[in-house]
C-alpha atoms as a PDB file:
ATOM      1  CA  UNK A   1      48.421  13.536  40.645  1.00  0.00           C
ATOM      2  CA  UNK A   2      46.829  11.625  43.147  1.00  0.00           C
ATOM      3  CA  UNK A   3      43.073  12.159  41.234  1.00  0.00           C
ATOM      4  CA  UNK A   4      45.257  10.712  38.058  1.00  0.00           C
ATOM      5  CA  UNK A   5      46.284   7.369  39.755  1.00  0.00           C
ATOM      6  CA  UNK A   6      42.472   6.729  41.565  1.00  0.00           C
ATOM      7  CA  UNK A   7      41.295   6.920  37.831  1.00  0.00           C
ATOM      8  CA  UNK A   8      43.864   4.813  36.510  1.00  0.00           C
ATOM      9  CA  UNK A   9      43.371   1.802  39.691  1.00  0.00           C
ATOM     10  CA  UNK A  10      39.657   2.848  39.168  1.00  0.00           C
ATOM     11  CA  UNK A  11      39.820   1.889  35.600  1.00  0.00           C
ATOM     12  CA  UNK A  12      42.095  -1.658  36.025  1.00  0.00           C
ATOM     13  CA  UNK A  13      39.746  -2.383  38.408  1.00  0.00           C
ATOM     14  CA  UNK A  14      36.532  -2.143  36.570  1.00  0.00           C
ATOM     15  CA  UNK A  15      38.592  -3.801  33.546  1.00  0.00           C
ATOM     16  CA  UNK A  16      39.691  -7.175  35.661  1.00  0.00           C
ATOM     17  CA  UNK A  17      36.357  -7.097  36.624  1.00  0.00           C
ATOM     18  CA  UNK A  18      34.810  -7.308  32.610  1.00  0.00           C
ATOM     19  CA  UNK A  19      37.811  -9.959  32.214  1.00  0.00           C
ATOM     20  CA  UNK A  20      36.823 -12.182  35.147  1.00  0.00           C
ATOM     21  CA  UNK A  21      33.277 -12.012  34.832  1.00  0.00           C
ATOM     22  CA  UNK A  22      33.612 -12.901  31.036  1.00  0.00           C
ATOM     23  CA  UNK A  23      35.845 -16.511  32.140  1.00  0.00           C
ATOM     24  CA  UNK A  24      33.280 -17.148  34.665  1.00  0.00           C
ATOM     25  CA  UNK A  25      30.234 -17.066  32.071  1.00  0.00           C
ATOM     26  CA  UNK A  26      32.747 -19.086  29.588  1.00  0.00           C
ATOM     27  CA  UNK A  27      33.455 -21.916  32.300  1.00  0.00           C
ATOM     28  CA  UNK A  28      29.375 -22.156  33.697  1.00  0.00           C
ATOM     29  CA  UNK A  29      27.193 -20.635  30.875  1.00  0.00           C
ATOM     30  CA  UNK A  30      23.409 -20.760  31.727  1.00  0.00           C
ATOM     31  CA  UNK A  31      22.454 -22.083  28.462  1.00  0.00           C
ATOM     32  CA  UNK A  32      18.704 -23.354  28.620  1.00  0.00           C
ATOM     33  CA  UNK A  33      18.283 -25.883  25.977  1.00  0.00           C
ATOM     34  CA  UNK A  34      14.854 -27.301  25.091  1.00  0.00           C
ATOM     35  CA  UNK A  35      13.859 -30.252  22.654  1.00  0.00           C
ATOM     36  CA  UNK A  36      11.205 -30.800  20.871  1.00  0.00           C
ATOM     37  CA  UNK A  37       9.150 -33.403  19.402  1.00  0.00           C
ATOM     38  CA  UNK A  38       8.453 -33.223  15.918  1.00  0.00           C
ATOM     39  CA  UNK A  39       4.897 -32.055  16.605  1.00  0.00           C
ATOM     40  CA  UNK A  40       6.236 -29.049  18.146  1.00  0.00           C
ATOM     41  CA  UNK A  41       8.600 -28.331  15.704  1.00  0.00           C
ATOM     42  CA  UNK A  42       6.086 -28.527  12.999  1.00  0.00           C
ATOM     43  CA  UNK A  43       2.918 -26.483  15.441  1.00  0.00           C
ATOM     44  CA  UNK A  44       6.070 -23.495  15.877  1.00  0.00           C
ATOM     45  CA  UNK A  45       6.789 -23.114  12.070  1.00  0.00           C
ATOM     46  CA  UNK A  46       2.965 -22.904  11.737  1.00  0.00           C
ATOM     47  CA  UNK A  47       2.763 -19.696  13.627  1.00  0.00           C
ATOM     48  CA  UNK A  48       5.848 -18.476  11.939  1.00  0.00           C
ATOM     49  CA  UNK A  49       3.675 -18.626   8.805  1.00  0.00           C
ATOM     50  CA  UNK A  50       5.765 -21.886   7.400  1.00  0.00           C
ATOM     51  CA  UNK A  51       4.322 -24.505   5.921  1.00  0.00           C
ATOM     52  CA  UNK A  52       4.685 -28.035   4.385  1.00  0.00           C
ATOM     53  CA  UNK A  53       5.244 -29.408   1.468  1.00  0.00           C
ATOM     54  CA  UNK A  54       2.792 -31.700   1.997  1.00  0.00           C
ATOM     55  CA  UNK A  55       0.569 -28.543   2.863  1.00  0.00           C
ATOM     56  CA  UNK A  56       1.308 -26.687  -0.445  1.00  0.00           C
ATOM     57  CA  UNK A  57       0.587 -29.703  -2.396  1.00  0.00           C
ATOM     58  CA  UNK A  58      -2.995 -29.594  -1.142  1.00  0.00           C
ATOM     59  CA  UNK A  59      -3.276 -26.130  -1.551  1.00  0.00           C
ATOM     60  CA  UNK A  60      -2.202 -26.367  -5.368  1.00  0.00           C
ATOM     61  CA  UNK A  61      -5.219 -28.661  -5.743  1.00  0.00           C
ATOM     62  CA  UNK A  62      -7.686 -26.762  -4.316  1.00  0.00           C
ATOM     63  CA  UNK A  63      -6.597 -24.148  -6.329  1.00  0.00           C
ATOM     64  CA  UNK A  64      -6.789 -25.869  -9.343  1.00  0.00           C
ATOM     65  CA  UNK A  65     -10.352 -27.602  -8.405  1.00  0.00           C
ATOM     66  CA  UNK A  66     -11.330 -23.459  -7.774  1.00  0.00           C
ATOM     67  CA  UNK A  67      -9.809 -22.422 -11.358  1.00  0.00           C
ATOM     68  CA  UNK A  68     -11.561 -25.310 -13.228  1.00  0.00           C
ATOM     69  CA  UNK A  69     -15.077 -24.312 -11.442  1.00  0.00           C
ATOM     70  CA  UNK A  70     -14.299 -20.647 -12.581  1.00  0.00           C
ATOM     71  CA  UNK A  71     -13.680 -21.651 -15.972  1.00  0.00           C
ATOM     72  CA  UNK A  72     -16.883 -23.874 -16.182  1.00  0.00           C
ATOM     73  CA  UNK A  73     -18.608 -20.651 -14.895  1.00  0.00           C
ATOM     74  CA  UNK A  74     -17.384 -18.623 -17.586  1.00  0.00           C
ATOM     75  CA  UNK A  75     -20.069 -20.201 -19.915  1.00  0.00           C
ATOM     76  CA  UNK A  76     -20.271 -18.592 -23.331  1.00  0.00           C
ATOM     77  CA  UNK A  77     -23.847 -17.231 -24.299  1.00  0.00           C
ATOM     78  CA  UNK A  78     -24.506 -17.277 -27.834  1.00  0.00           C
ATOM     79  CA  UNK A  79     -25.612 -13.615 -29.367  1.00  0.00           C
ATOM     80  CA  UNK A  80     -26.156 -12.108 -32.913  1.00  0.00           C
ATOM     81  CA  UNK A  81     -26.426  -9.359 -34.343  1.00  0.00           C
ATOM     82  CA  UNK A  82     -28.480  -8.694 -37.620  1.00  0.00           C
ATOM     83  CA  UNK A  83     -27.853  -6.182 -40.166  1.00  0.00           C
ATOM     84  CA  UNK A  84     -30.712  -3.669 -39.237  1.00  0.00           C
ATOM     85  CA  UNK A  85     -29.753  -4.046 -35.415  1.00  0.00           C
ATOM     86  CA  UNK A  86     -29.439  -0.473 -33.706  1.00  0.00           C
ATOM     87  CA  UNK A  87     -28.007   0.157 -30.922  1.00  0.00           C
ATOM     88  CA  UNK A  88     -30.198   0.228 -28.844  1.00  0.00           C
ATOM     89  CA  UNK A  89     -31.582  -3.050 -29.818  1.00  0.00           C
ATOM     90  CA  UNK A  90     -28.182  -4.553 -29.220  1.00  0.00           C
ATOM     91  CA  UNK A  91     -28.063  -3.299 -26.030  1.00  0.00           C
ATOM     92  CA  UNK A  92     -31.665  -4.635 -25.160  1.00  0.00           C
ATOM     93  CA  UNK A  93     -30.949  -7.834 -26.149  1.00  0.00           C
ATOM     94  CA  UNK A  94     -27.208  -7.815 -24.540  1.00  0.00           C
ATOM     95  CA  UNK A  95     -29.456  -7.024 -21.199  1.00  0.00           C
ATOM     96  CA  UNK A  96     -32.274  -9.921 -21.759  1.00  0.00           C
ATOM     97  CA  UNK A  97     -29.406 -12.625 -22.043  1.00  0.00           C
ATOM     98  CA  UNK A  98     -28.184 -11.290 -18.822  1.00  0.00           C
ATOM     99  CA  UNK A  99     -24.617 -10.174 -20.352  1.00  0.00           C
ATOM    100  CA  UNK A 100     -24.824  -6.363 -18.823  1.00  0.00           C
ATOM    101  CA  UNK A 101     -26.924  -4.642 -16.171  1.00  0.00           C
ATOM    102  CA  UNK A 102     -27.679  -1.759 -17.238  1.00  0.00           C
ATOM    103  CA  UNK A 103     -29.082  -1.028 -21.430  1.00  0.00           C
ATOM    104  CA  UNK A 104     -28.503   2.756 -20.693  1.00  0.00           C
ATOM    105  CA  UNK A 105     -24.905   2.754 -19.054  1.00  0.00           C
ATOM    106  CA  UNK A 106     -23.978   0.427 -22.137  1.00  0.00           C
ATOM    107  CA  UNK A 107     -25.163   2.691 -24.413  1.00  0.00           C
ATOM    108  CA  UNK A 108     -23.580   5.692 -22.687  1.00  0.00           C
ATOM    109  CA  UNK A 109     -20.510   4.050 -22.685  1.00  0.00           C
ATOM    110  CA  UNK A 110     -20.515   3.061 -26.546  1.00  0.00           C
ATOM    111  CA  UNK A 111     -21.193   6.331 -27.723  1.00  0.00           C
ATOM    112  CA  UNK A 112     -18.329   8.195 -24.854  1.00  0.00           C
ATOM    113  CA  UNK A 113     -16.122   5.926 -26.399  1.00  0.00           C
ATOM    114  CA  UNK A 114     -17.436   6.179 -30.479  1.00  0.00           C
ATOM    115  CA  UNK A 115     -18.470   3.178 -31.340  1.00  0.00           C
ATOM    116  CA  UNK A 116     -21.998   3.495 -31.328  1.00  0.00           C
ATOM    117  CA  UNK A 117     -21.896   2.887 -35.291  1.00  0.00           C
ATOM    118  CA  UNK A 118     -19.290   0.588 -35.213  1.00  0.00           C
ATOM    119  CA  UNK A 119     -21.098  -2.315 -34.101  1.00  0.00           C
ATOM    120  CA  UNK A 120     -20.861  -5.474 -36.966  1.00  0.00           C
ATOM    121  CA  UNK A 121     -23.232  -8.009 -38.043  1.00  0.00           C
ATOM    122  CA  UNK A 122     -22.534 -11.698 -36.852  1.00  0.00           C
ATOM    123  CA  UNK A 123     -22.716 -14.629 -34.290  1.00  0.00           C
ATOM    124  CA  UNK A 124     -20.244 -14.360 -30.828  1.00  0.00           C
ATOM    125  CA  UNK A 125     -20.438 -16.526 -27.922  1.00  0.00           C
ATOM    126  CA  UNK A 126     -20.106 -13.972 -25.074  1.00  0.00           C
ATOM    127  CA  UNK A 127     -18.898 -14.923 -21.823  1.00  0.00           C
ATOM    128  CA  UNK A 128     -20.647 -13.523 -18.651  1.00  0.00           C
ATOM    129  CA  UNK A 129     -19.139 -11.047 -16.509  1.00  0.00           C
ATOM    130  CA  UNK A 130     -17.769  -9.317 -19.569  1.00  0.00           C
ATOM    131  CA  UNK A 131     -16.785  -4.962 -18.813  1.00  0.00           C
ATOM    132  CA  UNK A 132     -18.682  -3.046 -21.243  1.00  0.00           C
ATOM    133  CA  UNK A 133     -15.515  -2.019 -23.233  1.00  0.00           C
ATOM    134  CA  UNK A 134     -14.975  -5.873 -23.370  1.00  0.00           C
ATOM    135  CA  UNK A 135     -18.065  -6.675 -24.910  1.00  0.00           C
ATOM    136  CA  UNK A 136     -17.689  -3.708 -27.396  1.00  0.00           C
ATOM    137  CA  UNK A 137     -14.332  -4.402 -28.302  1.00  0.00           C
ATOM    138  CA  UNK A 138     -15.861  -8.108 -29.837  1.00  0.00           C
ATOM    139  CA  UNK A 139     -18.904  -6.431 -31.304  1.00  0.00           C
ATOM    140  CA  UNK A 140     -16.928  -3.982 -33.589  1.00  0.00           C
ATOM    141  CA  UNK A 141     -13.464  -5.472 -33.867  1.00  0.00           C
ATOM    142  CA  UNK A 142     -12.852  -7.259 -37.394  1.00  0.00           C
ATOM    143  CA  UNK A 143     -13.037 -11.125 -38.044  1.00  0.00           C
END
């Protein structure tokens, strides 16, 4: 009995304890508050990885100055072929006008995917930096 009633005070105790500590923090909180300048404000959402509008804008235009300097890179190169072209004369002239890197590898690759014979007569401007199965999908598709 006696244990049961040293819990019980034990446990009021520790109870008016939570409860007073809890009005004293309400009464005199120790609240730090900081201002900041505008600089700061702006130099913290920086290194949280925000940024301005102001900021965006310029990126947007130096993307777009990068996209129009890509597209004036992706010159078209003009390139025919005739009707007794083979080939391997395709591919030899594909490689002198610097539109693949390799004559065998294109050749490979037309005849792995069977279109060696497919190849049609006719003018195409070619871009550069065209895949192999780019540059044989325009030589044998229909115009």
């Amino acid at each position: 009995m006696k244990n049961k009633t040293n819990i019980f005070y034990m446990s009021l105790g520790i109870g008016i304890g939570i409860i007073l500590t809890s009005f004293i923090f309400i009464l005199n909180p120790k609240i730090k508050y900081i201002d900041y300048n505008d600089e700061e404000i702006i130099e913290k959402a920086k290194q949280l990885g925000m940024i301005s509008v102001k900021d965006k804008i310029e990126t947007n235009e130096k993307n777009d100055k990068k996209n129009k300097e890509e597209v004036k890179q992706k010159e078209k190169i003009f390139f025919q072929i005739k009707d007794d072209d083979t080939l391997s004369s395709v591919a030899d002239n594909l490689f002198k006008k610097g539109l693949i890197a390799n004559k065998e590898d294109f050749i490979q690759m037309a005849k792995q995917i069977k279109v060696d014979k497919k190849l049609r007569t006719g003018n195409y401007n070619l871009e550069k930096n065209l895949s192999y199965n780019e540059i044989l999908k325009i030589l044998t598709e229909k115009k």
